[in-house]
Protein backbone atom coordinates (compact mmCIF):
# COMPACT_ATOMS: atom_id res chain seq x y z
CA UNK A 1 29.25 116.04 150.73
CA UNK A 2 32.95 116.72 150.46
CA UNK A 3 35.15 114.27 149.85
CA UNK A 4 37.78 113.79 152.68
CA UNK A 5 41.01 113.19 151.60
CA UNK A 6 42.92 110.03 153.81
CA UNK A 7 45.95 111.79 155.53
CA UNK A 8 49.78 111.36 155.38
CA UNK A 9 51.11 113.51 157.92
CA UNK A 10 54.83 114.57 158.73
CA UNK A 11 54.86 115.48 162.38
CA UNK A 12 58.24 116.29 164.01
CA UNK A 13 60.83 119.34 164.52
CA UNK A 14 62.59 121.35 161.95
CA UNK A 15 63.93 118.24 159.93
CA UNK A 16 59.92 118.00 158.89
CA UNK A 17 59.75 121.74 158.60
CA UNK A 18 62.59 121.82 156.12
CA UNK A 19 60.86 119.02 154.25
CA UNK A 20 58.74 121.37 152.51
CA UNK A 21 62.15 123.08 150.83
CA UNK A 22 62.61 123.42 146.99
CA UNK A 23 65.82 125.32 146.96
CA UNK A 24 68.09 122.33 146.74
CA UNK A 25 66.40 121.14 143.78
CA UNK A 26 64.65 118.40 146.04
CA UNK A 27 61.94 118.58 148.40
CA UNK A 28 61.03 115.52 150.26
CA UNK A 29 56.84 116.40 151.11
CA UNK A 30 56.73 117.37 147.65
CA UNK A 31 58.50 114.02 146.40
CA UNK A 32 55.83 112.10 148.41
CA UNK A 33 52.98 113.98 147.55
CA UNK A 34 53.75 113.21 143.94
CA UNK A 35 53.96 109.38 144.81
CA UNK A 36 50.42 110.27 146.62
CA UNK A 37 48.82 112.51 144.46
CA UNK A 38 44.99 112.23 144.24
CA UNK A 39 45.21 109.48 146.96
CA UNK A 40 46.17 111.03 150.25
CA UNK A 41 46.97 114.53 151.32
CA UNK A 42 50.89 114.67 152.62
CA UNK A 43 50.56 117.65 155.64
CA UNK A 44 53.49 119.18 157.06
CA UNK A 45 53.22 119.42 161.03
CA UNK A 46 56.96 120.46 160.99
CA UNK A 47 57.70 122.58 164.21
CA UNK A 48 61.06 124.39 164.24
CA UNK A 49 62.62 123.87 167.73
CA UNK A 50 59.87 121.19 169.01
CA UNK A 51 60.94 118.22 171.17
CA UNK A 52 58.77 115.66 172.29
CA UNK A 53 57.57 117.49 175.12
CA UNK A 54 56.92 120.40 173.17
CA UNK A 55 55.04 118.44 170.26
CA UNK A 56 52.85 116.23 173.48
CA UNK A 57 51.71 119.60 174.73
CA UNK A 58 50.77 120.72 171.45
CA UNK A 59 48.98 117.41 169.90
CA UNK A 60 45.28 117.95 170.85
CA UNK A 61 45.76 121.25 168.82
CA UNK A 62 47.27 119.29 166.16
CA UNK A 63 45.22 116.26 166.00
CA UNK A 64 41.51 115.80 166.24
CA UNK A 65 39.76 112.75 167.12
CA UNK A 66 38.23 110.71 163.98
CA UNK A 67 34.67 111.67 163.10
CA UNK A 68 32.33 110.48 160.41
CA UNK A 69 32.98 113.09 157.61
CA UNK A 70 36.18 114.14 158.56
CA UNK A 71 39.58 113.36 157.00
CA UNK A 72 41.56 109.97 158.91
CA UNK A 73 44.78 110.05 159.45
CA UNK A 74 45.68 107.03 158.14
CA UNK A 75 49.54 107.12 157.74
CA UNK A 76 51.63 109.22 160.76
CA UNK A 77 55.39 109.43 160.28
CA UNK A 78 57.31 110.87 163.61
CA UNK A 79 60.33 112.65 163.12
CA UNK A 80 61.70 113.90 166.79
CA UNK A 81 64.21 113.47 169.37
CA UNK A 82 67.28 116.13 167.78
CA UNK A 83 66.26 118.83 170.13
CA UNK A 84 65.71 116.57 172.49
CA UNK A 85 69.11 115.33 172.79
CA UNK A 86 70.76 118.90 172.93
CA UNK A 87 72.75 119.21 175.85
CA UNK A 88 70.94 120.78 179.07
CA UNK A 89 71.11 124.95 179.39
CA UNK A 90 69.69 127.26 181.54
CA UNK A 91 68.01 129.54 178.71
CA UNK A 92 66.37 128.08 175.86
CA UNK A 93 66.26 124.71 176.96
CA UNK A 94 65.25 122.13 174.19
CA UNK A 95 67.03 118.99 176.48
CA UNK A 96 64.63 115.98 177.02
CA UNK A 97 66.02 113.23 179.74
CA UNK A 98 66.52 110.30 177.74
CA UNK A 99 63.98 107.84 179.85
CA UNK A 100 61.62 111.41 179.34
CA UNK A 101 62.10 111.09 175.37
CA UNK A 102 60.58 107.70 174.91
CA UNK A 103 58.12 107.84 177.91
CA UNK A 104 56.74 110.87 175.18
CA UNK A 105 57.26 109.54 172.46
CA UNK A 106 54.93 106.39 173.58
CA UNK A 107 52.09 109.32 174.63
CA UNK A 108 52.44 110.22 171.31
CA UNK A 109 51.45 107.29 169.33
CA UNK A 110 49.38 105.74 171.82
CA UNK A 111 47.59 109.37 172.46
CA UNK A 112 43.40 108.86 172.08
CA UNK A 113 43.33 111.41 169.40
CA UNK A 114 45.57 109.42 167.20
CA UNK A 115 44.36 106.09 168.20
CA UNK A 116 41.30 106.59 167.08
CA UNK A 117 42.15 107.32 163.38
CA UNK A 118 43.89 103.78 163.62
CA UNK A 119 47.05 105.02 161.38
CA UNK A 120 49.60 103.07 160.58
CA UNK A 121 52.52 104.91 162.45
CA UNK A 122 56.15 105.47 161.23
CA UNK A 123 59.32 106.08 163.99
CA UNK A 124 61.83 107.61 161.89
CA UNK A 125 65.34 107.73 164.25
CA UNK A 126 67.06 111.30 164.19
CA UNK A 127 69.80 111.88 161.57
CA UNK A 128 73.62 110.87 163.07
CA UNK A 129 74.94 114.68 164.49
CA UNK A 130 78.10 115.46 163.08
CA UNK A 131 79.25 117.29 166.40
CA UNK A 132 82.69 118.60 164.62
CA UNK A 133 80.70 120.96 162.57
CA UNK A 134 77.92 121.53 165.39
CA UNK A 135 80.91 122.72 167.63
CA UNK A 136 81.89 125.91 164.75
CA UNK A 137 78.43 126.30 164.28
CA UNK A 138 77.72 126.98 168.21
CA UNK A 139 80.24 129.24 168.71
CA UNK A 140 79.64 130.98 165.98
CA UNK A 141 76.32 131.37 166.86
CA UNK A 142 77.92 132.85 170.15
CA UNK A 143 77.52 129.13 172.68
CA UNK A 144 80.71 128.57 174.95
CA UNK A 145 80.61 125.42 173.64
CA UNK A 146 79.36 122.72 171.23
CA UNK A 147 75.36 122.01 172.11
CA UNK A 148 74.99 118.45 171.60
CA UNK A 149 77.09 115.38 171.30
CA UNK A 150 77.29 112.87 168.53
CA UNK A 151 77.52 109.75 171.17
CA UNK A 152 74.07 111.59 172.96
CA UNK A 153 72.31 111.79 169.28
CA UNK A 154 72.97 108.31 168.72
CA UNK A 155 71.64 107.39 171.74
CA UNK A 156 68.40 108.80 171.62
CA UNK A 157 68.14 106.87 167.93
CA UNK A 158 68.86 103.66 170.16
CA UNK A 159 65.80 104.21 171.95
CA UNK A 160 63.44 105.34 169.12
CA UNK A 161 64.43 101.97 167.42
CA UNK A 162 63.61 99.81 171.25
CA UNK A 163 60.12 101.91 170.99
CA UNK A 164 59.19 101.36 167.88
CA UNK A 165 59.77 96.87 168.60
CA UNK A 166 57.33 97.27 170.79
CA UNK A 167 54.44 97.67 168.73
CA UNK A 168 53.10 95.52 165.70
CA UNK A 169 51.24 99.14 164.03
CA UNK A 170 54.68 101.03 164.47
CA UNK A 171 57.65 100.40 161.77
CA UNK A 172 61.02 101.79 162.03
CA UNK A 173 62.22 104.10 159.69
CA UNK A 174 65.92 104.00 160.45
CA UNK A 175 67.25 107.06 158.91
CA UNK A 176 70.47 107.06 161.39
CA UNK A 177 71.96 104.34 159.90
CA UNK A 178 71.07 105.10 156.82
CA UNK A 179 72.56 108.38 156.38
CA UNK A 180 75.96 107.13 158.34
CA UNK A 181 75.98 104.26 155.84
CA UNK A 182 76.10 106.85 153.07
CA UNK A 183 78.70 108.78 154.44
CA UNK A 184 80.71 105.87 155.07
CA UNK A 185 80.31 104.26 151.48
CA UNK A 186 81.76 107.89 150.22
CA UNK A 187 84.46 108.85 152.38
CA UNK A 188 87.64 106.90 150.13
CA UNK A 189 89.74 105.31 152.82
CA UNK A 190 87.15 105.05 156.18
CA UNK A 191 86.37 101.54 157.07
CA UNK A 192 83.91 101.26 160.51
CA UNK A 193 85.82 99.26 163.01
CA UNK A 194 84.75 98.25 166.46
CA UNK A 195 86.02 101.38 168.86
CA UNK A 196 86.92 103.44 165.69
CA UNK A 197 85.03 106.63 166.47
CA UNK A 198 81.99 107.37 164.09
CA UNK A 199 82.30 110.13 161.48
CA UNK A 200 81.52 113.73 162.62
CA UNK A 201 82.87 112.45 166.62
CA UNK A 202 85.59 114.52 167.22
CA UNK A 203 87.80 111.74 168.78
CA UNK A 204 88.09 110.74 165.40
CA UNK A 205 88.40 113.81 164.17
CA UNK A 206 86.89 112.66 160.42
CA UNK A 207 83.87 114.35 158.90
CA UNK A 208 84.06 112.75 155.53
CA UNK A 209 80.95 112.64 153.12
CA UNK A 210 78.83 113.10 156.51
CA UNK A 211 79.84 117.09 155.88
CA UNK A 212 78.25 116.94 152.64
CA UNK A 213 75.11 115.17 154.12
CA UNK A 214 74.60 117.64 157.32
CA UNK A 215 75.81 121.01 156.08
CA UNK A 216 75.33 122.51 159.52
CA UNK A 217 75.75 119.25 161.23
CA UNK A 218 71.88 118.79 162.32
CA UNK A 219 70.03 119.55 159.54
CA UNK A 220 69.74 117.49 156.58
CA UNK A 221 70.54 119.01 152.76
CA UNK A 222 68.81 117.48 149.35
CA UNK A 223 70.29 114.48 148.88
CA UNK A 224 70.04 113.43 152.46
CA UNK A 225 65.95 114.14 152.23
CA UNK A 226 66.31 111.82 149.30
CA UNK A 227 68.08 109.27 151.44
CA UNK A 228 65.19 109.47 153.61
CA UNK A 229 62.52 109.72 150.90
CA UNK A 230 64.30 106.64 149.65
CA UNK A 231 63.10 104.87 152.84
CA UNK A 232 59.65 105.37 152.96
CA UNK A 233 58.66 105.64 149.58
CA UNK A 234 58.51 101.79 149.59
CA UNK A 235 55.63 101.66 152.55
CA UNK A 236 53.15 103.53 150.05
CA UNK A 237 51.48 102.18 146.89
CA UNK A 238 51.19 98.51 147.11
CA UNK A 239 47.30 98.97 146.63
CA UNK A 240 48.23 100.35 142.99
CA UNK A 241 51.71 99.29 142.20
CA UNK A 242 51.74 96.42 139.42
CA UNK A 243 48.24 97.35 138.09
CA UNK A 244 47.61 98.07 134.57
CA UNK A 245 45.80 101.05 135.35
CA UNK A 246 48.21 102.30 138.02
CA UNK A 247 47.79 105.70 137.50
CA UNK A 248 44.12 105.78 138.17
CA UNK A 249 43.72 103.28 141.22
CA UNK A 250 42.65 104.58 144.26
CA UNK A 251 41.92 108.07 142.96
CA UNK A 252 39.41 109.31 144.90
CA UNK A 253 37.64 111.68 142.46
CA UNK A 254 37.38 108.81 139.06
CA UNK A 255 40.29 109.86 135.93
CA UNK A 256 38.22 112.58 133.93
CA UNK A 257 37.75 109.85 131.25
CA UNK A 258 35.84 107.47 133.25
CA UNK A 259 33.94 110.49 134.92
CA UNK A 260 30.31 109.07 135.56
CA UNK A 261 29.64 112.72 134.97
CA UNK A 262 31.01 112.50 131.58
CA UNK A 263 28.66 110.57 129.70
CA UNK A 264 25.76 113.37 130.63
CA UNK A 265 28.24 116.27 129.59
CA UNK A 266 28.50 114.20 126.25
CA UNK A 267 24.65 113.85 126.06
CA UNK A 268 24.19 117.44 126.93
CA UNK A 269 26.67 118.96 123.89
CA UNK A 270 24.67 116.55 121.52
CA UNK A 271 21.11 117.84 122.42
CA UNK A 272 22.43 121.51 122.30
């Protein structure tokens, strides 16, 4: 029989679509499948455009129940809630009501078809939205006006990190903060003060390093995947890290070396 490989998957919206990228130099599935290599698969279920009610809909196509045989999902890392927090429109609607949002995103992770793979579940918070940039993007793109709002984004983090305190399998992965942090440490001269507007709110009227971070103002480039890698790499590996034969634990198919099939392809060459 087959061996099933134990699953790492990436499901979200574009942000886990563009994981998959090499042309910055860095690509985020392919950092953590190195990291994972041999141990777990890393699938992309990256959807361009989803939001949560989008990726609910979709799930049962997505996600099959555990069965003897089959590969478990052991680690799920949920990336949504961008789209989401677009403004409403009357074509090509991606707007989720905020109570709507998390009353999804709690389908999602409690949904029967993930439950029973038992995974340990990751609720990564959207990127900040830097909406001076989204604003010459839209209406560029031909919008009357900009199609979502920095203080709305944040928002809809706010309630990804309230979700995910609500259950002892779910851990945040707060990648909000952590990419406004890095802006903030390198823009010279911005210090966050209580009722200073964030970077990338036009009432402020400052991008700073968040321009470098968000080239389009939604969508993450290189080093802001690495930002993110940077946050979950730590949650993987403690069943091999600090061994002395770290890169061979938890292999599922033994290092060629240790082979059991080795020792009969040695005593097969010597009776030839």
């Amino acid at each position: 029989m087959a061996i099933p490989y134990p699953q790492v998957v990436l499901f979200g919206d574009s942000l886990f679509q563009g994981a998959a990228e090499t042309s910055g130099g860095f690509s985020f599935q392919g950092a953590l499948q190195t990291q994972l290599m041999r141990r777990f698969d890393v699938v992309n279920r990256g959807f361009s455009g989803y939001n949560t009610s989008n990726a609910l809909k979709a799930l049962p196509q997505i996600f099959a129940p555990w069965t003897d045989g089959g590969p478990q999902l052991k680690y799920l890392v949920i990336l949504l809630g961008a789209n989401d927090a677009s403004l409403p429109r009357s074509i090509d609607n991606q707007h989720v009501p905020l109570p709507k949002f998390k009353e999804n995103l709690r389908k999602i992770i409690t949904h029967p078809n993930i439950a029973s793979h038992k995974p340990k579940i990751f609720l990564v918070t959207p990127p900040p939205l830097d909406e001076i940039r989204m604003k010459v993007v839209d209406l560029a793109n031909g919008y009357s006006d900009v199609s979502r709002l920095s203080k709305t984004s944040a928002a809809y983090s706010q309630a990804v990190r309230d979700l995910a305190a609500e259950y002892d399998n779910v851990t945040l992965i707060d990648l909000c903060k952590a990419i406004m942090d890095v802006a903030i440490a390198k823009t010279p001269g911005y210090e966050p003060t209580p009722g200073r507007p964030v970077l990338g709110d036009p009432e402020g009227g400052e991008r700073g390093y968040l321009e470098q971070l968000l080239p389009d103002g939604l969508h993450m480039n290189p080093e802001a995947y690495q930002i993110f890698y940077g946050l979950l790499r730590p949650h993987f590996g403690s069943e091999w890290a600090g061994t002395n034969d770290e890169d061979k634990v938890g292999y599922l198919l033994p290092d060629w070396r240790t082979a059991p099939w080795l020792e009969e392809d040695i005593q097969t060459k010597a009776s030839s």
